[in-house]
Protein backbone atom coordinates (compact mmCIF):
# COMPACT_ATOMS: atom_id res chain seq x y z
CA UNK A 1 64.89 71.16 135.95
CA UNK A 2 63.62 75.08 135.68
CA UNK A 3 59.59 75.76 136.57
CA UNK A 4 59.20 76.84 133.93
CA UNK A 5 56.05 75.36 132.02
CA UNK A 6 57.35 72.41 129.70
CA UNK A 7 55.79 72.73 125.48
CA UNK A 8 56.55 69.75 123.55
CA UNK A 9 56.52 70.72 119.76
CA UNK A 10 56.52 68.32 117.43
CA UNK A 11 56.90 69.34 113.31
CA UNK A 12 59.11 67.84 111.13
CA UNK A 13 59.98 71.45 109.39
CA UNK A 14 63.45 72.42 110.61
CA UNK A 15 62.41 76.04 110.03
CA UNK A 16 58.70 76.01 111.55
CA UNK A 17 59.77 74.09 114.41
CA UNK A 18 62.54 76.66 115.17
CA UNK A 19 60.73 79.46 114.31
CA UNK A 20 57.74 78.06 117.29
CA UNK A 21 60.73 77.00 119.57
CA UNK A 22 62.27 80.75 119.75
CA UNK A 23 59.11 82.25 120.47
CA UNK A 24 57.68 80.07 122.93
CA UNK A 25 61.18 80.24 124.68
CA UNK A 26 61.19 83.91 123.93
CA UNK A 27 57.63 83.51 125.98
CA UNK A 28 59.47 81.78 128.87
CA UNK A 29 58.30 78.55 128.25
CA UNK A 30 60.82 75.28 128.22
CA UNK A 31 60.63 73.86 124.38
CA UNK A 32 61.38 70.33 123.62
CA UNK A 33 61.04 69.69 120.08
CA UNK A 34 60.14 66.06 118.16
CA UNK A 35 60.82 65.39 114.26
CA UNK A 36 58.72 63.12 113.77
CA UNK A 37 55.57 61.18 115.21
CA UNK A 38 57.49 58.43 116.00
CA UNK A 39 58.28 58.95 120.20
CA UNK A 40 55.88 61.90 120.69
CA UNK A 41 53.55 59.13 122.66
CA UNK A 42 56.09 57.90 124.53
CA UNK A 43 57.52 61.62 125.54
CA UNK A 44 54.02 62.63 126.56
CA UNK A 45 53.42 59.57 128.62
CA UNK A 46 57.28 59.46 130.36
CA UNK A 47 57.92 63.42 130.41
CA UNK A 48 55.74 66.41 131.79
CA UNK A 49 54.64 68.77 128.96
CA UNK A 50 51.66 70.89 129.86
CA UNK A 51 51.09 71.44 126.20
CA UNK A 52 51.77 69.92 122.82
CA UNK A 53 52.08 71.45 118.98
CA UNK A 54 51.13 68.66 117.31
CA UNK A 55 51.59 68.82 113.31
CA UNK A 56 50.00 66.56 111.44
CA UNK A 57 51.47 65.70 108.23
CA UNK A 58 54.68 63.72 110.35
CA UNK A 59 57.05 61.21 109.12
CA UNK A 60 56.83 57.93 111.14
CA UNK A 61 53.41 58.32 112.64
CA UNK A 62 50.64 61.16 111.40
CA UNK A 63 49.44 63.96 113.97
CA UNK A 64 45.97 62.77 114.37
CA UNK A 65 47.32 59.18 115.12
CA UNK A 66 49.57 60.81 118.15
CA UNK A 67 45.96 63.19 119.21
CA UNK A 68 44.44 59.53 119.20
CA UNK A 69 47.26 57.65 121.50
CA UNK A 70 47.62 60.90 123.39
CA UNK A 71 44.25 61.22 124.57
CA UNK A 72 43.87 57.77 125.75
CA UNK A 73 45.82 58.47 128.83
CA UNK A 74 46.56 62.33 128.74
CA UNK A 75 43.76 65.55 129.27
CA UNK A 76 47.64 67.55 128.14
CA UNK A 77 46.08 70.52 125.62
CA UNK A 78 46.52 69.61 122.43
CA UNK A 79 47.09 72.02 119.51
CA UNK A 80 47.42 70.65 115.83
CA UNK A 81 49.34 72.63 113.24
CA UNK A 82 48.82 71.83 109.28
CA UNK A 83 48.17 72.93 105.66
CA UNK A 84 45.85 71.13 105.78
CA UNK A 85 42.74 73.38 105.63
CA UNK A 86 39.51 70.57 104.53
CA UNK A 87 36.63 71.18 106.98
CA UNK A 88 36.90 67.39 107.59
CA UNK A 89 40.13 67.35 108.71
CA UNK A 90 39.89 69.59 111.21
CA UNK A 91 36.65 68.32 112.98
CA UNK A 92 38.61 64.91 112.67
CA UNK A 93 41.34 66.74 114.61
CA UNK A 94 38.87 68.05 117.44
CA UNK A 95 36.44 65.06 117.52
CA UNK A 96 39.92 63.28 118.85
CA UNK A 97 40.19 65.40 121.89
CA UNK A 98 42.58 68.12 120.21
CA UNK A 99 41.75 71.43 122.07
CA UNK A 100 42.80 73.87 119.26
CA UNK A 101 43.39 73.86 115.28
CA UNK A 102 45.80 76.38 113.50
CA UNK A 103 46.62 76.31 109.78
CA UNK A 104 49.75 76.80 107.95
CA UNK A 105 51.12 79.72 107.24
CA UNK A 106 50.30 81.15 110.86
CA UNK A 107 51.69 84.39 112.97
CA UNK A 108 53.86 82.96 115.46
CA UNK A 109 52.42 85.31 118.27
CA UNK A 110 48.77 83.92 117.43
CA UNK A 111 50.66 80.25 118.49
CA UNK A 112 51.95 81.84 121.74
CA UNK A 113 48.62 83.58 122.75
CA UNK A 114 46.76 80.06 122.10
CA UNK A 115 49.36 78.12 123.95
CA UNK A 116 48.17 80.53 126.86
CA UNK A 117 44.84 80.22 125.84
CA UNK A 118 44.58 76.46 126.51
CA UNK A 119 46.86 76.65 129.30
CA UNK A 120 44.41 79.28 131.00
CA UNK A 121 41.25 76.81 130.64
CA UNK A 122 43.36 73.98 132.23
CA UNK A 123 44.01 75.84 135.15
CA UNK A 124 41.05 77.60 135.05
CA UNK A 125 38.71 76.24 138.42
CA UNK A 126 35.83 74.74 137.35
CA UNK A 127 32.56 73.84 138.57
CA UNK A 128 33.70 70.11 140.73
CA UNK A 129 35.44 69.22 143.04
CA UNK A 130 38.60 66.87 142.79
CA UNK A 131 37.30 63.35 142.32
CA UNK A 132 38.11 60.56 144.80
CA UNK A 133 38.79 57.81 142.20
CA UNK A 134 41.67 55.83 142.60
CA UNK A 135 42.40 53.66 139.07
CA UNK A 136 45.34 51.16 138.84
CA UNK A 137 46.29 50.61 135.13
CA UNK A 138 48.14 47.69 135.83
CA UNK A 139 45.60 45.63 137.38
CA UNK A 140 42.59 47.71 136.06
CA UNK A 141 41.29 48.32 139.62
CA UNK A 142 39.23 51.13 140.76
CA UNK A 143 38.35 52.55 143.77
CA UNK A 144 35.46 55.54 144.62
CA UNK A 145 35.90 57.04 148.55
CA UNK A 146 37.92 53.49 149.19
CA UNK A 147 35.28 51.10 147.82
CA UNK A 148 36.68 48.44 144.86
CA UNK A 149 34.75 48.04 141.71
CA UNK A 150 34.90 45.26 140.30
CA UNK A 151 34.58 46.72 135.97
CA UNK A 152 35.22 45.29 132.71
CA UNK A 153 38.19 46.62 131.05
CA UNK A 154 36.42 48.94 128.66
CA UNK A 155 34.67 50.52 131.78
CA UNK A 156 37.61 50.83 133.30
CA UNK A 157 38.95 52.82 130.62
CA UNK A 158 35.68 54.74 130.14
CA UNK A 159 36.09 55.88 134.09
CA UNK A 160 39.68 56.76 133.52
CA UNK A 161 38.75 58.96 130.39
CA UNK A 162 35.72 60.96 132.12
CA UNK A 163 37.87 61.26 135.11
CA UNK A 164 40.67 62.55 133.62
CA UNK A 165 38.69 66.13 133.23
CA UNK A 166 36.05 65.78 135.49
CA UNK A 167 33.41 68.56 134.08
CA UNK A 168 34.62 68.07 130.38
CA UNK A 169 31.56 66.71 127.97
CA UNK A 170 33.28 63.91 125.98
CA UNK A 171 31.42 63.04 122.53
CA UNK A 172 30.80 58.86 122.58
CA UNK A 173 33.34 58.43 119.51
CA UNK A 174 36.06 59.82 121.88
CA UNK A 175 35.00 57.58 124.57
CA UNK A 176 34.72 54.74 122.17
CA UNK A 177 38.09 55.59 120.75
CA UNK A 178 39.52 55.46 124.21
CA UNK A 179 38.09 52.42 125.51
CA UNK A 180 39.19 50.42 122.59
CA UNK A 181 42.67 50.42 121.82
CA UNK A 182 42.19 47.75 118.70
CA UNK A 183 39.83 50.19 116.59
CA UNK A 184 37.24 48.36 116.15
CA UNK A 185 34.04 49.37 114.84
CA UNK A 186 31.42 49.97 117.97
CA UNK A 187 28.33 51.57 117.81
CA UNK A 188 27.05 54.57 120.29
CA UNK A 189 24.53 52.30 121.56
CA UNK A 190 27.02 49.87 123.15
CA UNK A 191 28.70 53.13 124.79
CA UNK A 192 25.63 54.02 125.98
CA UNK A 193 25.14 50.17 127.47
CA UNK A 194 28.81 50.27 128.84
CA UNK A 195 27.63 53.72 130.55
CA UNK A 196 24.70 52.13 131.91
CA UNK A 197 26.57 49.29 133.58
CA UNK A 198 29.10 51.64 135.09
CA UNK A 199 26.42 53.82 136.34
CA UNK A 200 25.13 50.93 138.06
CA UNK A 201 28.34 49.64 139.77
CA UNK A 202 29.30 53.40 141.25
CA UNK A 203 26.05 53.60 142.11
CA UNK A 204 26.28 50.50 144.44
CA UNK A 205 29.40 52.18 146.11
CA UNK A 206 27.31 55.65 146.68
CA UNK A 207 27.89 57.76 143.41
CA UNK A 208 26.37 58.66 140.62
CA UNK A 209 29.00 61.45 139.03
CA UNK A 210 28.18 60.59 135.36
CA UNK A 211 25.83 62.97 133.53
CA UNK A 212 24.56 62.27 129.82
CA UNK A 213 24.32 65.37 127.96
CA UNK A 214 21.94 65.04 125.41
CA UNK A 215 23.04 64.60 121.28
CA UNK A 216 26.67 64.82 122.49
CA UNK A 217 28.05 62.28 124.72
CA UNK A 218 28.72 62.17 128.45
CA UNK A 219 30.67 64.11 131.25
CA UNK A 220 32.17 63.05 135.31
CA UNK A 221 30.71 65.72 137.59
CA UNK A 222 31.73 64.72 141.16
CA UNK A 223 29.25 66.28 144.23
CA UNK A 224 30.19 69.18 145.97
C-alpha cells in the first residue's frame, strides 16, 4: 500500500461521494468510499483511515450511530456531512466525539482544508507525554508502568476512552456512552463515582493522570 494518508468517506450520494473522492485524491490523499452505514464500523476498526466523512442521513445504519460505535474504540477525526442544519443535530453530532460538522450544499475545497484541519490537531504535539498504559480488550486487563489493575469493565472502558487522547477533555455523556455499550440510561453522578474508584486504583499503582475539569467532564494528563 502507498503512504499516502488513508480518508474513508462514507455518503450514500453517488455524485457527492465522487465529487469528495476526486478532490481529496486530487489532494493526494488515498479515498475509500462506503454506501452505506452498514460496514463503516467494521472498516474503521479492521483498516487504517486517519480520517472519516461521515454523512448522516445513511441507508443501513445513520451517521451519528457510526460517530457513536466509532468513538468507542477510535480517537480517528471524525467529520459529519448533512442537510441537516437543526442546532440540535449538530451538537448531537459533536457531543458524540465528531471533531467537525459541515452542511449540505458545501465547497468541496472547504472539505479538503478541514480534512487538513483535523489532521493538523492530531498530529499536532500536545502538552503530555505518551502514556504507559497497557489495556487488553480481550481480557479487560490493564497495566500502568507494569503494575495490573484489577477494574470493573466500565472502568476499563472509561481508561481506554481517556487514554485514547490523553490531554482531550471528554464531556461525561461521551464517557458514559463509551463505557456502556447497551445504552442504558446512567446518570453523571455514577460517572463521577466510576471516576472516583478508578482514581483510587491508579492511585495505588503510583498515578493520578485523571483531571476533572469543572461543568464539562474529565481528561488523562500523564506526568512529564
Amino acid at each position: 500500500m502507498s503512504g499516502k494518508v488513508r480518508i474513508l468517506v462514507v455518503e450514500d450520494e453517488p455524485k457527492i461521494a465522487a465529487l469528495l473522492r476526486d478532490y481529496l485524491v486530487a489532494a493526494d490523499y488515498h479515498v475509500d468510499v462506503l454506501e452505506s452505514g452498514i460496514g463503516a464500523v467494521e472498516r474503521v476498526s479492521k483498516y487504517t483511515a486517519e480520517a472519516v466523512l461521515l454523512d448522516i442521513n445513511l441507508p443501513g445504519e445513520d451517521g451519528l450511530s457510526v460517530c457513536r460505535r466509532i468513538r468507542a474504540f477510535s480517537a480517528v477525526p471524525i467529520l459529519l456531512i448533512t442537510a441537516r442544519v437543526d442546532e440540535f443535530d449538530r451538537l448531537l453530532g459533536l457531543e458524540l466525539g465528531a471533531d467537525d460538522y459541515i452542511c449540505k450544499p458545501f465547497s468541496p475545497r472547504e472539505v479538503v482544508a478541514r480534512v487538513k484541519a483535523v489532521l493538523r490537531r492530531g498530529q499536532s504535539p500536545g502538552s503530555t507525554t505518551p502514556v504507559p498504559i497497557e489495556l487488553d480488550e480481550l481480557r479487560f486487563e490493564a497495566r500502568v508502568r507494569g503494575c495490573a489493575l484489577t477494574l470493573t469493565p466500565v472502568e476499563f472502558r472509561l481508561l481506554g476512552r481517556l487514554a485514547l487522547q490523553p490531554g482531550r477533555v471528554f464531556s461525561r455523556q461521551q464517557l458514559i456512552e463509551a463505557a456502556y455499550r447497551d445504552h442504558r440510561v446512567v446518570s453523571d453522578r455514577t460517572v463521577d463515582s466510576h471516576i472516583k474508584n478508578l482514581r483510587r486504583k491508579l492511585a495505588d499503582a503510583g498515578v493520578d493522570p485523571i483531571a476533572s475539569v469543572y461543568g464539562i467532564g474529565y481528561r488523562l494528563e500523564w506526568p512529564e
